[in-house]
PDB file of N, CA and C in Angstrom:
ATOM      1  N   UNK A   1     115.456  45.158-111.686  1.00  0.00           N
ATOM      2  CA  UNK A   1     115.778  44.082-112.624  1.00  0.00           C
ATOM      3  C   UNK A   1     114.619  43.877-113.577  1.00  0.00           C
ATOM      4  N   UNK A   2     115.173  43.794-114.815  1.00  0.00           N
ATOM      5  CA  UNK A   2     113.955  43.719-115.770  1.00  0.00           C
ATOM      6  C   UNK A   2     113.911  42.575-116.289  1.00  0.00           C
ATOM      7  N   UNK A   3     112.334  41.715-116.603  1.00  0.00           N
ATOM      8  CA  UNK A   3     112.677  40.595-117.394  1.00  0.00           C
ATOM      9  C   UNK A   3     112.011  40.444-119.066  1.00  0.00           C
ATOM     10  N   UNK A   4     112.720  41.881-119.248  1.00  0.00           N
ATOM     11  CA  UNK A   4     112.631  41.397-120.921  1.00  0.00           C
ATOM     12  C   UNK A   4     113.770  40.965-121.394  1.00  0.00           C
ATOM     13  N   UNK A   5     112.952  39.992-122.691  1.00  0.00           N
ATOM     14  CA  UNK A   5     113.832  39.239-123.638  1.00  0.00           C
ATOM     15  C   UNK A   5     113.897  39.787-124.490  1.00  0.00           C
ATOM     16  N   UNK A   6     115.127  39.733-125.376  1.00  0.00           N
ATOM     17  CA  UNK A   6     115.062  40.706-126.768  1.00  0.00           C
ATOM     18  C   UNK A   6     115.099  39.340-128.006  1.00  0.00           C
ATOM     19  N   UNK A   7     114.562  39.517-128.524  1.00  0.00           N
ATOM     20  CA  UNK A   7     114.544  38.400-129.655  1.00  0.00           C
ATOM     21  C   UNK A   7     114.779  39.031-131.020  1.00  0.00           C
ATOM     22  N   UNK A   8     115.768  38.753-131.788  1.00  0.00           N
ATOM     23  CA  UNK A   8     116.006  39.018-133.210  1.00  0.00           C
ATOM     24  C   UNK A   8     115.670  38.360-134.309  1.00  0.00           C
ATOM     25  N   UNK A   9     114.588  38.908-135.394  1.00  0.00           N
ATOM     26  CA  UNK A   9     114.045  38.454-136.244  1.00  0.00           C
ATOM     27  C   UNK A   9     115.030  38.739-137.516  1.00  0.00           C
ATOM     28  N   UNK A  10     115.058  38.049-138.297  1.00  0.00           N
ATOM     29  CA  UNK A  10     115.658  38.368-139.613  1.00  0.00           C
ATOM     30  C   UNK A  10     114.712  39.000-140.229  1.00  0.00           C
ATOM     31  N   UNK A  11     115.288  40.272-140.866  1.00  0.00           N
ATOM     32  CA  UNK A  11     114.629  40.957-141.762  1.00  0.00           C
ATOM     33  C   UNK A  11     113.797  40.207-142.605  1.00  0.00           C
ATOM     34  N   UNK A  12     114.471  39.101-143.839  1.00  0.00           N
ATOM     35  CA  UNK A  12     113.686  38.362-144.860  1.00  0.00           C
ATOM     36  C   UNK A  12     113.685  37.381-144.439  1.00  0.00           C
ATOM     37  N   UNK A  13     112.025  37.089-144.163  1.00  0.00           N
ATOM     38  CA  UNK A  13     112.173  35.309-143.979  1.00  0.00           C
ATOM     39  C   UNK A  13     111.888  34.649-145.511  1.00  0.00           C
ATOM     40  N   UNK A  14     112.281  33.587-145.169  1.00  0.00           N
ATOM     41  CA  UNK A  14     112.096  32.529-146.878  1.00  0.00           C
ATOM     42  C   UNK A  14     111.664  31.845-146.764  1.00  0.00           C
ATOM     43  N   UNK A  15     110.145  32.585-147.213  1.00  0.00           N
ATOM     44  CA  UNK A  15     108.488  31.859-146.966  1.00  0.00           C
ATOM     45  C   UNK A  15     108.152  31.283-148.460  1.00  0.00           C
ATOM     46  N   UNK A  16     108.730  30.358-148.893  1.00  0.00           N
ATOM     47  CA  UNK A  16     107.696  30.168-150.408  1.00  0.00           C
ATOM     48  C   UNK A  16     106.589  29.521-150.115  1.00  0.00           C
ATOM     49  N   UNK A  17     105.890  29.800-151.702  1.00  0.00           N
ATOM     50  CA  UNK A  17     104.474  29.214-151.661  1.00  0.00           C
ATOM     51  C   UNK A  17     104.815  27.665-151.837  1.00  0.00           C
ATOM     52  N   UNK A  18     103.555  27.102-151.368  1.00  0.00           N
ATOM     53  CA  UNK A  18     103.758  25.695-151.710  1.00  0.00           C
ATOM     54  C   UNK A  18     103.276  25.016-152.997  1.00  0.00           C
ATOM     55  N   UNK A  19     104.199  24.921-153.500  1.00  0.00           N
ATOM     56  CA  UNK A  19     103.768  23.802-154.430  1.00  0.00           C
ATOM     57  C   UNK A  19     102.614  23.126-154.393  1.00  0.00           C
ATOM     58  N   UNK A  20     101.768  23.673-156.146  1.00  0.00           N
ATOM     59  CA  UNK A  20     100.744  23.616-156.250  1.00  0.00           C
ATOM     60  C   UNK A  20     100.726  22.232-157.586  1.00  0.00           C
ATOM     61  N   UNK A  21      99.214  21.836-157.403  1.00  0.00           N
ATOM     62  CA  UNK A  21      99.459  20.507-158.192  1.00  0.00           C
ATOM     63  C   UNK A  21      97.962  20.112-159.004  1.00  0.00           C
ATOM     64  N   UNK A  22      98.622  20.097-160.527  1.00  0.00           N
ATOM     65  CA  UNK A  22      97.220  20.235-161.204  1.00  0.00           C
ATOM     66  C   UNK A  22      96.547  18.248-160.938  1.00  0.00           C
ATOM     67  N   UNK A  23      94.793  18.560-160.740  1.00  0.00           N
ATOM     68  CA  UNK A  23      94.133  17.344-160.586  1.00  0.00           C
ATOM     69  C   UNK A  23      93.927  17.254-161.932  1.00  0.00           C
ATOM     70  N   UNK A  24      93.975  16.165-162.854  1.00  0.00           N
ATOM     71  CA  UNK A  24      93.270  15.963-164.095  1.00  0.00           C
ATOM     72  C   UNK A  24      92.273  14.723-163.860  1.00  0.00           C
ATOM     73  N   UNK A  25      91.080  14.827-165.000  1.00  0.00           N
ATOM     74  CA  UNK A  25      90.552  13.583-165.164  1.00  0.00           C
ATOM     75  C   UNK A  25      90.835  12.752-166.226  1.00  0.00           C
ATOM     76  N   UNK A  26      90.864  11.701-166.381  1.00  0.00           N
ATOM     77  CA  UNK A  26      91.402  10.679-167.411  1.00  0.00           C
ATOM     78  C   UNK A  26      90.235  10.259-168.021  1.00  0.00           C
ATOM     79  N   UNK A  27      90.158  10.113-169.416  1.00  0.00           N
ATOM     80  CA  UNK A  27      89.039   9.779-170.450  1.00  0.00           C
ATOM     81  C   UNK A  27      88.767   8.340-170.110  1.00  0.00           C
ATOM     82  N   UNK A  28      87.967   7.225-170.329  1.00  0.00           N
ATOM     83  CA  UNK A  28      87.735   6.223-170.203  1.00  0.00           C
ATOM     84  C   UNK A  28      86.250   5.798-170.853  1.00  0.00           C
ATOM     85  N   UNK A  29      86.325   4.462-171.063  1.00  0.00           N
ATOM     86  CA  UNK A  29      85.312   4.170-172.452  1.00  0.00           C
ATOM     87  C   UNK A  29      84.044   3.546-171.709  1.00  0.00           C
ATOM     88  N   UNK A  30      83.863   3.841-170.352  1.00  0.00           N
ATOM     89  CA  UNK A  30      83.197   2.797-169.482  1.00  0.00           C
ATOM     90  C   UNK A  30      82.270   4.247-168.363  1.00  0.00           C
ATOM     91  N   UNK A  31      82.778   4.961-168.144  1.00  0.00           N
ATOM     92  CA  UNK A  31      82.256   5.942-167.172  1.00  0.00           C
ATOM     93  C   UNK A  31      81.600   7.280-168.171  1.00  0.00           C
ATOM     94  N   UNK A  32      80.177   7.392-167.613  1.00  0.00           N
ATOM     95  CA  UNK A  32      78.743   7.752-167.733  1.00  0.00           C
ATOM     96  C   UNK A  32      79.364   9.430-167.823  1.00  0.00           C
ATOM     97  N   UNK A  33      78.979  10.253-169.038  1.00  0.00           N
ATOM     98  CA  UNK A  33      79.095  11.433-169.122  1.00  0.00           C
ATOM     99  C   UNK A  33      78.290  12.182-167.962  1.00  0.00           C
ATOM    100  N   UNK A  34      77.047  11.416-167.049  1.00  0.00           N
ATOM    101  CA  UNK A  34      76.306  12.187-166.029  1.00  0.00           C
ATOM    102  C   UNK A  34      77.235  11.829-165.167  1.00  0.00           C
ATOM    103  N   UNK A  35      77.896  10.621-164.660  1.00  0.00           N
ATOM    104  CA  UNK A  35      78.530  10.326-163.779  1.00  0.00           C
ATOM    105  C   UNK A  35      79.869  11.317-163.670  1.00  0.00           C
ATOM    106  N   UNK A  36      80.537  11.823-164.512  1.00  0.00           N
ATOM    107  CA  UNK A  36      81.832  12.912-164.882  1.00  0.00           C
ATOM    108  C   UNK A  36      81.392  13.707-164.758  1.00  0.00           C
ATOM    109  N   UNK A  37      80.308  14.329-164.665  1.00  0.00           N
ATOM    110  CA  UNK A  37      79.658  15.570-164.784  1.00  0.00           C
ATOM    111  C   UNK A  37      79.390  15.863-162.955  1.00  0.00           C
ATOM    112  N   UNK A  38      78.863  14.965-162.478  1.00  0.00           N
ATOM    113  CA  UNK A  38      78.508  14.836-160.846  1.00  0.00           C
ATOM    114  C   UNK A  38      79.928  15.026-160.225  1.00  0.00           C
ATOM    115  N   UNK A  39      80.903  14.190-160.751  1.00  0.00           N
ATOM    116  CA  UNK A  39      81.938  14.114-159.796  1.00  0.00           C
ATOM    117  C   UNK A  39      82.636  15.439-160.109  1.00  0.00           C
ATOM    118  N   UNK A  40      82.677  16.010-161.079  1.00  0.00           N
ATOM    119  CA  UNK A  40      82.800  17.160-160.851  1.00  0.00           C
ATOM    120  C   UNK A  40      82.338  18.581-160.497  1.00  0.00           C
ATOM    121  N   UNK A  41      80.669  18.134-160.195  1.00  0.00           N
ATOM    122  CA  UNK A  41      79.671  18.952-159.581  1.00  0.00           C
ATOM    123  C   UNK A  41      80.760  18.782-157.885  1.00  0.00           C
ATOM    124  N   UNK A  42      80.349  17.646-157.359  1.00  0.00           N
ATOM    125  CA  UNK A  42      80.671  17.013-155.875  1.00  0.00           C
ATOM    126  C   UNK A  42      81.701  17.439-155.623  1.00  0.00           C
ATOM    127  N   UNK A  43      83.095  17.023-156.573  1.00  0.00           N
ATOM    128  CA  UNK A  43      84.704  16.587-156.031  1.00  0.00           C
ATOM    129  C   UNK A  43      84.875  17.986-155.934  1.00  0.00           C
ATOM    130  N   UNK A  44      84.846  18.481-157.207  1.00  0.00           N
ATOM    131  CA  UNK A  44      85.946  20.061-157.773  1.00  0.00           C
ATOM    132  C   UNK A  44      84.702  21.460-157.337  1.00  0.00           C
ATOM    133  N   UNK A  45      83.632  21.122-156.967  1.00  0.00           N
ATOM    134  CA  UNK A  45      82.701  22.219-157.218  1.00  0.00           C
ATOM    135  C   UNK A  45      82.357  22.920-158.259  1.00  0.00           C
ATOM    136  N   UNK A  46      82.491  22.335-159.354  1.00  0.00           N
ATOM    137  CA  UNK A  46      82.288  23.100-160.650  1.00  0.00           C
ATOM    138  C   UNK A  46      80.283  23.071-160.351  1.00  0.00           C
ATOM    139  N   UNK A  47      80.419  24.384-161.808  1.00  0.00           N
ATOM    140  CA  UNK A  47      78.635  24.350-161.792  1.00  0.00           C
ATOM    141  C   UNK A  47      78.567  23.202-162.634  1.00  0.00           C
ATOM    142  N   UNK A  48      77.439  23.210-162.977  1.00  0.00           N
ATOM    143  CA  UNK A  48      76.822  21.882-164.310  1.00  0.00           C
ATOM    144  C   UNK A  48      77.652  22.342-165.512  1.00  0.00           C
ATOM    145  N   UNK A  49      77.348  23.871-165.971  1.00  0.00           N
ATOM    146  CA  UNK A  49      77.461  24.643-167.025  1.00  0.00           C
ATOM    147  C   UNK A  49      79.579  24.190-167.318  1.00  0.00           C
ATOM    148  N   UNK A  50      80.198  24.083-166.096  1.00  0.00           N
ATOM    149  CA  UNK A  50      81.859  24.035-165.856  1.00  0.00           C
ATOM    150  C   UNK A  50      81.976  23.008-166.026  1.00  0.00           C
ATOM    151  N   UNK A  51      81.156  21.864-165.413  1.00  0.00           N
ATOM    152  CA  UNK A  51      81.384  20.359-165.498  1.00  0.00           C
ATOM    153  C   UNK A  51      81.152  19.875-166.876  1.00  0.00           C
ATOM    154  N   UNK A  52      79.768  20.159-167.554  1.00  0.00           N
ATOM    155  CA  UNK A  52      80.196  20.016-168.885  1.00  0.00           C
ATOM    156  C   UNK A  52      80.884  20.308-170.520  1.00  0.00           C
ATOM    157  N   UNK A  53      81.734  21.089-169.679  1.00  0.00           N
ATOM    158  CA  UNK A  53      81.929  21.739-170.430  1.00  0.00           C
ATOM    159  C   UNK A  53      83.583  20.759-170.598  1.00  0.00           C
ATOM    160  N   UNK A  54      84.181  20.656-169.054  1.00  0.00           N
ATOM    161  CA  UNK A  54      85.204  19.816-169.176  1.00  0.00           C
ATOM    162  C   UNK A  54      85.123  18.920-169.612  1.00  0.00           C
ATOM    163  N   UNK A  55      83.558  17.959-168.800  1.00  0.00           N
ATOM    164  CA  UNK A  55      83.463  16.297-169.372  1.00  0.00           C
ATOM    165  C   UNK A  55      83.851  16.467-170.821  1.00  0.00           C
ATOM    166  N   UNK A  56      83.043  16.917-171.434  1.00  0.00           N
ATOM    167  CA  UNK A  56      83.437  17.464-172.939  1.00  0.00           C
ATOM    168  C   UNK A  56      85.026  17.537-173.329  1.00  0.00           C
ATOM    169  N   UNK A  57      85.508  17.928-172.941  1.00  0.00           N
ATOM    170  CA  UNK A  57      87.018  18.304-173.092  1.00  0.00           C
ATOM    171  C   UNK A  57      87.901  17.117-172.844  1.00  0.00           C
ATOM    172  N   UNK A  58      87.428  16.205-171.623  1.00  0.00           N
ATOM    173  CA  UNK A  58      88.435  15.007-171.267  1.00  0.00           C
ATOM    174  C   UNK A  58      88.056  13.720-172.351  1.00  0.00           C
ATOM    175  N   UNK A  59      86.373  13.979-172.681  1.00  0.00           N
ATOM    176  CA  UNK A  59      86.092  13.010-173.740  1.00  0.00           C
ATOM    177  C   UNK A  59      87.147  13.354-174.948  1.00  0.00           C
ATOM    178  N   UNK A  60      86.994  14.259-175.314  1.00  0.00           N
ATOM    179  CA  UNK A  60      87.890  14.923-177.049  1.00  0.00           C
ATOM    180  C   UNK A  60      89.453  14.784-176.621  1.00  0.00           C
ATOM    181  N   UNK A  61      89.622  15.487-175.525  1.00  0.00           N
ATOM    182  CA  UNK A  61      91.554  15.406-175.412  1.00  0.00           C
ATOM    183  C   UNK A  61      92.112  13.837-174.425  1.00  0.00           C
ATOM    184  N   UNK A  62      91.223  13.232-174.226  1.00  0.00           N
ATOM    185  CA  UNK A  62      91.444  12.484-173.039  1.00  0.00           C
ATOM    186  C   UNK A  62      91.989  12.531-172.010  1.00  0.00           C
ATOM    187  N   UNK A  63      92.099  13.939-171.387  1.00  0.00           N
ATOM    188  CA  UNK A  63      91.978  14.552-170.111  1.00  0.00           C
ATOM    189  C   UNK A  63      92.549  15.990-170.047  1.00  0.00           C
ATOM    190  N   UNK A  64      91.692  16.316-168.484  1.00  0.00           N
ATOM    191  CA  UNK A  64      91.615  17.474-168.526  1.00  0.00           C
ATOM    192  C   UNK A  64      91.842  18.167-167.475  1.00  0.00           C
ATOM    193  N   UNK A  65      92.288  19.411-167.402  1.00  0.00           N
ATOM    194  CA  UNK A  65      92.473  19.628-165.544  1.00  0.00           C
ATOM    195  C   UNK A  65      91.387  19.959-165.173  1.00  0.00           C
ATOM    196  N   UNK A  66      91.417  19.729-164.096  1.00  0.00           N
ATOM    197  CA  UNK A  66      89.732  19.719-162.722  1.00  0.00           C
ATOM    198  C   UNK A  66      89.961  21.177-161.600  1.00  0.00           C
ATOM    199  N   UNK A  67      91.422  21.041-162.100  1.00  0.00           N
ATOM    200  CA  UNK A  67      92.182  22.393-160.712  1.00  0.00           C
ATOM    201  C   UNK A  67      93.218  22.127-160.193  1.00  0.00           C
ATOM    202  N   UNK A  68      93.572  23.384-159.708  1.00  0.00           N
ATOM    203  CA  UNK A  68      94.846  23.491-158.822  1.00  0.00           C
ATOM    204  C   UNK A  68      95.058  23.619-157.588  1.00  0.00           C
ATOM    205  N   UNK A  69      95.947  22.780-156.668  1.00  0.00           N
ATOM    206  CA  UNK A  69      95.794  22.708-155.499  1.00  0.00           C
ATOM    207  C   UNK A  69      96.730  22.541-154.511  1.00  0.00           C
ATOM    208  N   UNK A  70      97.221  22.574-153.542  1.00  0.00           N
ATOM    209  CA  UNK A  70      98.213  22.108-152.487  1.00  0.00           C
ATOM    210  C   UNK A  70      98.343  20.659-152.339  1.00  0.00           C
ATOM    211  N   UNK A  71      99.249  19.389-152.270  1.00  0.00           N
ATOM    212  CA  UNK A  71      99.890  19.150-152.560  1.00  0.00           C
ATOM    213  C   UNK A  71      98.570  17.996-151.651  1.00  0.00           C
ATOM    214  N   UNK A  72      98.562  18.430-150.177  1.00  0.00           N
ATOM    215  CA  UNK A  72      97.030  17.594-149.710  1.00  0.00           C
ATOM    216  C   UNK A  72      96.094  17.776-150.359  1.00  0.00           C
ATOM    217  N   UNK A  73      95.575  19.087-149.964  1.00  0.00           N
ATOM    218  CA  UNK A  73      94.062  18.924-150.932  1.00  0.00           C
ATOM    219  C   UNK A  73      94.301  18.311-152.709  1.00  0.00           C
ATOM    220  N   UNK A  74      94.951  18.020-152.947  1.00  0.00           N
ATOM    221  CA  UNK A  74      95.073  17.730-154.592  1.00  0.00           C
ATOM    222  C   UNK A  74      95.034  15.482-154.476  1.00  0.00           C
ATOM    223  N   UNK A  75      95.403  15.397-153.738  1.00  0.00           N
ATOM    224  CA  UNK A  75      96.021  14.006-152.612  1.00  0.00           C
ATOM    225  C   UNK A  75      94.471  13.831-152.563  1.00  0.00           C
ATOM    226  N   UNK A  76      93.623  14.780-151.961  1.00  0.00           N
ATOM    227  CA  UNK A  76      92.435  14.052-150.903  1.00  0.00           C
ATOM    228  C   UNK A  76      91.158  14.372-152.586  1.00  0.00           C
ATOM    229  N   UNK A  77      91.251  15.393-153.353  1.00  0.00           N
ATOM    230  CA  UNK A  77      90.705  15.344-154.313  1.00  0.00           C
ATOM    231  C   UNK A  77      90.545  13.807-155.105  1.00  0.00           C
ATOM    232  N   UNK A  78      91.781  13.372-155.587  1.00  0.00           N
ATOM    233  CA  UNK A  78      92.255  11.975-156.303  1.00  0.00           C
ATOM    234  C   UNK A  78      91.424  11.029-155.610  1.00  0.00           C
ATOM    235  N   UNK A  79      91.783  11.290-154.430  1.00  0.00           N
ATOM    236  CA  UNK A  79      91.130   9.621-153.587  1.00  0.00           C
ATOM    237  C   UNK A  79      89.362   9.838-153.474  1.00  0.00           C
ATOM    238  N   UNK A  80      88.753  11.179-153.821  1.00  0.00           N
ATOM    239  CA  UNK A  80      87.528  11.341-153.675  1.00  0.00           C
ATOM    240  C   UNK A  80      87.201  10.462-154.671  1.00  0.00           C
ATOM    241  N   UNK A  81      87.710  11.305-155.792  1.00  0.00           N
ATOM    242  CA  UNK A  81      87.502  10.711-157.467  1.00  0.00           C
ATOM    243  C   UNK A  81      87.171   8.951-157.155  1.00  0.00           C
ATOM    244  N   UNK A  82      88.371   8.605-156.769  1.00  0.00           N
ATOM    245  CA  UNK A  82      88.407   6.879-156.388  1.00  0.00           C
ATOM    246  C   UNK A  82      87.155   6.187-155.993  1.00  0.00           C
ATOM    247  N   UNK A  83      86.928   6.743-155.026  1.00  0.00           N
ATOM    248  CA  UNK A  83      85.868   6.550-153.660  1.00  0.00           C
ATOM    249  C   UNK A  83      84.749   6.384-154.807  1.00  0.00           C
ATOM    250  N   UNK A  84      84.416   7.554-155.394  1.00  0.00           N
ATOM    251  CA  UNK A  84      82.692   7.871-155.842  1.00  0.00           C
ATOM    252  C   UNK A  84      82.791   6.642-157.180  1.00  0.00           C
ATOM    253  N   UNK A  85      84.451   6.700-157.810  1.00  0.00           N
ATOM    254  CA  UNK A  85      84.534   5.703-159.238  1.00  0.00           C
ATOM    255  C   UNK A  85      83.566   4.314-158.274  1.00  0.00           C
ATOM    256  N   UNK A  86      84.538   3.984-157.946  1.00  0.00           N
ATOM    257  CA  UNK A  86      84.202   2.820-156.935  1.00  0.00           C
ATOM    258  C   UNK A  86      82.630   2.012-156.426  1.00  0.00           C
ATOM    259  N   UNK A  87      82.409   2.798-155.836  1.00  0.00           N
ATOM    260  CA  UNK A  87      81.016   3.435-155.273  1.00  0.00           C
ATOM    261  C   UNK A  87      80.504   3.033-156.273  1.00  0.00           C
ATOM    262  N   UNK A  88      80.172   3.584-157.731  1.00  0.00           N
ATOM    263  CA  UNK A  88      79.550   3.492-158.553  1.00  0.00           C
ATOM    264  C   UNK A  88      79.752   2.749-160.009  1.00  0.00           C
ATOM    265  N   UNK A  89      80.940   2.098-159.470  1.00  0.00           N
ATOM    266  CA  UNK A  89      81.522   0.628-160.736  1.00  0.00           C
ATOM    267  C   UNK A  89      82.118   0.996-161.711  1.00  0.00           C
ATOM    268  N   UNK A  90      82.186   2.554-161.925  1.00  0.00           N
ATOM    269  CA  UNK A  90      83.245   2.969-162.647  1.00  0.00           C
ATOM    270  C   UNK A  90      84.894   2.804-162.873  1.00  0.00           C
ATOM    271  N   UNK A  91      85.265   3.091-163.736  1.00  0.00           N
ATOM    272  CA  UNK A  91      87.061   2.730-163.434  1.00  0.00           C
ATOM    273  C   UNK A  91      87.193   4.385-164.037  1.00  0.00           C
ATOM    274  N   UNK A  92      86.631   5.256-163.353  1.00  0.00           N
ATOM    275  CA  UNK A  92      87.360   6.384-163.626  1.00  0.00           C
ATOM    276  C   UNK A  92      88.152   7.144-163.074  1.00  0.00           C
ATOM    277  N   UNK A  93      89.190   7.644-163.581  1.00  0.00           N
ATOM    278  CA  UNK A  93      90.388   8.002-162.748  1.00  0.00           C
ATOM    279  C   UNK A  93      91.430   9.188-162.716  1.00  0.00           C
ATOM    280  N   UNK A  94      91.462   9.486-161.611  1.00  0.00           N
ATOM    281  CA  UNK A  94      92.337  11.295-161.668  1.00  0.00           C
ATOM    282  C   UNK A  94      93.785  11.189-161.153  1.00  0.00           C
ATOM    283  N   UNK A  95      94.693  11.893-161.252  1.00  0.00           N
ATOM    284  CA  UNK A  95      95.678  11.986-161.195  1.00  0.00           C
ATOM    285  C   UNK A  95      96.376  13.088-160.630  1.00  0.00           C
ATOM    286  N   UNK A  96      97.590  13.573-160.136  1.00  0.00           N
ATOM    287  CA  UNK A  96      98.075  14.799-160.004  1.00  0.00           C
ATOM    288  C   UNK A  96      99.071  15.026-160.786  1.00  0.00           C
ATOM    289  N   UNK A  97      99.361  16.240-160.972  1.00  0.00           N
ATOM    290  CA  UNK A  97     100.527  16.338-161.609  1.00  0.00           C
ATOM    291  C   UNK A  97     101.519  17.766-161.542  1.00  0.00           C
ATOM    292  N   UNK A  98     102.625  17.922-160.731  1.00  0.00           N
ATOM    293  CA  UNK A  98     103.257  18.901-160.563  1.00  0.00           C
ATOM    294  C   UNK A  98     102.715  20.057-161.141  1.00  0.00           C
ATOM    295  N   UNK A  99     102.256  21.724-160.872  1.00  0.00           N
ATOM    296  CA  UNK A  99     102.712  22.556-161.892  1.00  0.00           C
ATOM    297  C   UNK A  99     103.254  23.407-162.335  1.00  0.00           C
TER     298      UNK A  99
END
Protein backbone atom coordinates (compact mmCIF):
# COMPACT_ATOMS: atom_id res chain seq x y z
CA UNK A 1 0.00 0.00 0.00
CA UNK A 2 1.34 3.25 -1.01
CA UNK A 3 0.79 6.60 0.56
CA UNK A 4 1.21 8.93 -2.17
CA UNK A 5 -0.97 11.79 -2.92
CA UNK A 6 -1.28 13.03 -6.36
CA UNK A 7 -2.07 16.68 -6.43
CA UNK A 8 -3.03 18.62 -9.66
CA UNK A 9 -1.68 21.94 -10.41
CA UNK A 10 -3.14 24.06 -13.12
CA UNK A 11 -0.93 24.70 -15.79
CA UNK A 12 -1.51 28.80 -15.63
CA UNK A 13 -1.79 30.25 -12.44
CA UNK A 14 -3.20 34.01 -12.37
CA UNK A 15 -0.47 35.65 -10.54
CA UNK A 16 -0.71 39.49 -11.26
CA UNK A 17 1.53 42.05 -10.13
CA UNK A 18 0.31 44.20 -7.53
CA UNK A 19 -0.71 47.32 -7.98
CA UNK A 20 1.76 49.84 -7.79
CA UNK A 21 1.22 53.44 -6.43
CA UNK A 22 2.96 56.67 -7.25
CA UNK A 23 4.10 58.76 -3.70
CA UNK A 24 4.08 62.52 -4.64
CA UNK A 25 5.15 65.52 -2.64
CA UNK A 26 2.90 68.54 -2.46
CA UNK A 27 4.41 72.17 -2.83
CA UNK A 28 3.68 74.31 0.22
CA UNK A 29 4.66 77.96 1.14
CA UNK A 30 5.78 77.09 4.77
CA UNK A 31 8.24 73.93 4.50
CA UNK A 32 12.18 74.57 4.35
CA UNK A 33 13.78 73.57 0.88
CA UNK A 34 16.58 71.70 3.43
CA UNK A 35 13.74 70.20 5.20
CA UNK A 36 12.25 68.57 1.46
CA UNK A 37 15.49 67.81 0.62
CA UNK A 38 16.13 65.52 4.05
CA UNK A 39 12.84 63.95 3.82
CA UNK A 40 13.68 62.85 0.78
CA UNK A 41 17.29 61.96 1.63
CA UNK A 42 15.47 59.78 4.86
CA UNK A 43 11.80 58.78 3.44
CA UNK A 44 12.53 57.86 -0.47
CA UNK A 45 16.43 57.36 -0.27
CA UNK A 46 17.21 59.70 -2.85
CA UNK A 47 20.97 61.14 -2.94
CA UNK A 48 21.21 65.02 -2.16
CA UNK A 49 22.07 65.44 -5.96
CA UNK A 50 18.01 63.39 -6.58
CA UNK A 51 16.50 65.23 -3.71
CA UNK A 52 17.31 68.44 -5.14
CA UNK A 53 16.71 68.15 -7.95
CA UNK A 54 12.92 67.10 -7.19
CA UNK A 55 12.58 69.72 -4.27
CA UNK A 56 13.17 71.87 -7.28
CA UNK A 57 10.55 70.35 -9.37
CA UNK A 58 7.64 70.22 -6.58
CA UNK A 59 8.58 73.98 -5.87
CA UNK A 60 8.01 74.94 -9.95
CA UNK A 61 5.15 72.18 -10.70
CA UNK A 62 3.74 71.93 -7.22
CA UNK A 63 4.39 68.38 -6.97
CA UNK A 64 6.24 65.71 -7.78
CA UNK A 65 6.66 61.95 -7.68
CA UNK A 66 9.07 60.63 -4.87
CA UNK A 67 8.39 56.82 -6.37
CA UNK A 68 6.71 53.88 -6.97
CA UNK A 69 5.52 51.40 -4.74
CA UNK A 70 3.17 48.57 -3.41
CA UNK A 71 0.20 49.64 -2.15
CA UNK A 72 1.86 49.21 1.82
CA UNK A 73 5.08 50.44 1.35
CA UNK A 74 3.56 53.59 -0.56
CA UNK A 75 0.83 53.72 2.79
CA UNK A 76 3.93 53.56 5.27
CA UNK A 77 6.05 56.10 2.95
CA UNK A 78 2.95 58.93 3.33
CA UNK A 79 2.71 58.45 7.05
CA UNK A 80 6.68 58.80 7.29
CA UNK A 81 6.34 62.09 5.33
CA UNK A 82 3.58 62.99 8.21
CA UNK A 83 5.61 61.90 11.16
CA UNK A 84 8.99 63.95 10.17
CA UNK A 85 6.25 67.13 8.75
CA UNK A 86 5.06 66.99 12.25
CA UNK A 87 8.11 66.43 14.16
CA UNK A 88 9.36 69.44 12.64
CA UNK A 89 6.17 72.01 12.39
CA UNK A 90 5.90 71.67 8.94
CA UNK A 91 2.50 71.13 7.08
CA UNK A 92 4.15 69.23 4.40
CA UNK A 93 2.41 66.68 2.67
CA UNK A 94 2.47 63.43 0.37
CA UNK A 95 -0.01 61.58 -1.12
CA UNK A 96 -0.59 58.35 -3.21
CA UNK A 97 -1.90 57.96 -6.22
CA UNK A 98 -2.88 54.87 -8.37
CA UNK A 99 -0.53 54.14 -11.42
Amino acid sequence: MSNEIEIELDDELDLEEPKKFKVLLLNDDYSTMDFVIDVLVKVFRKSVDEASSIMINIHNKGKEVCGVYTHEIAATKVAQVKTMAREKGFPLKAVMEEE
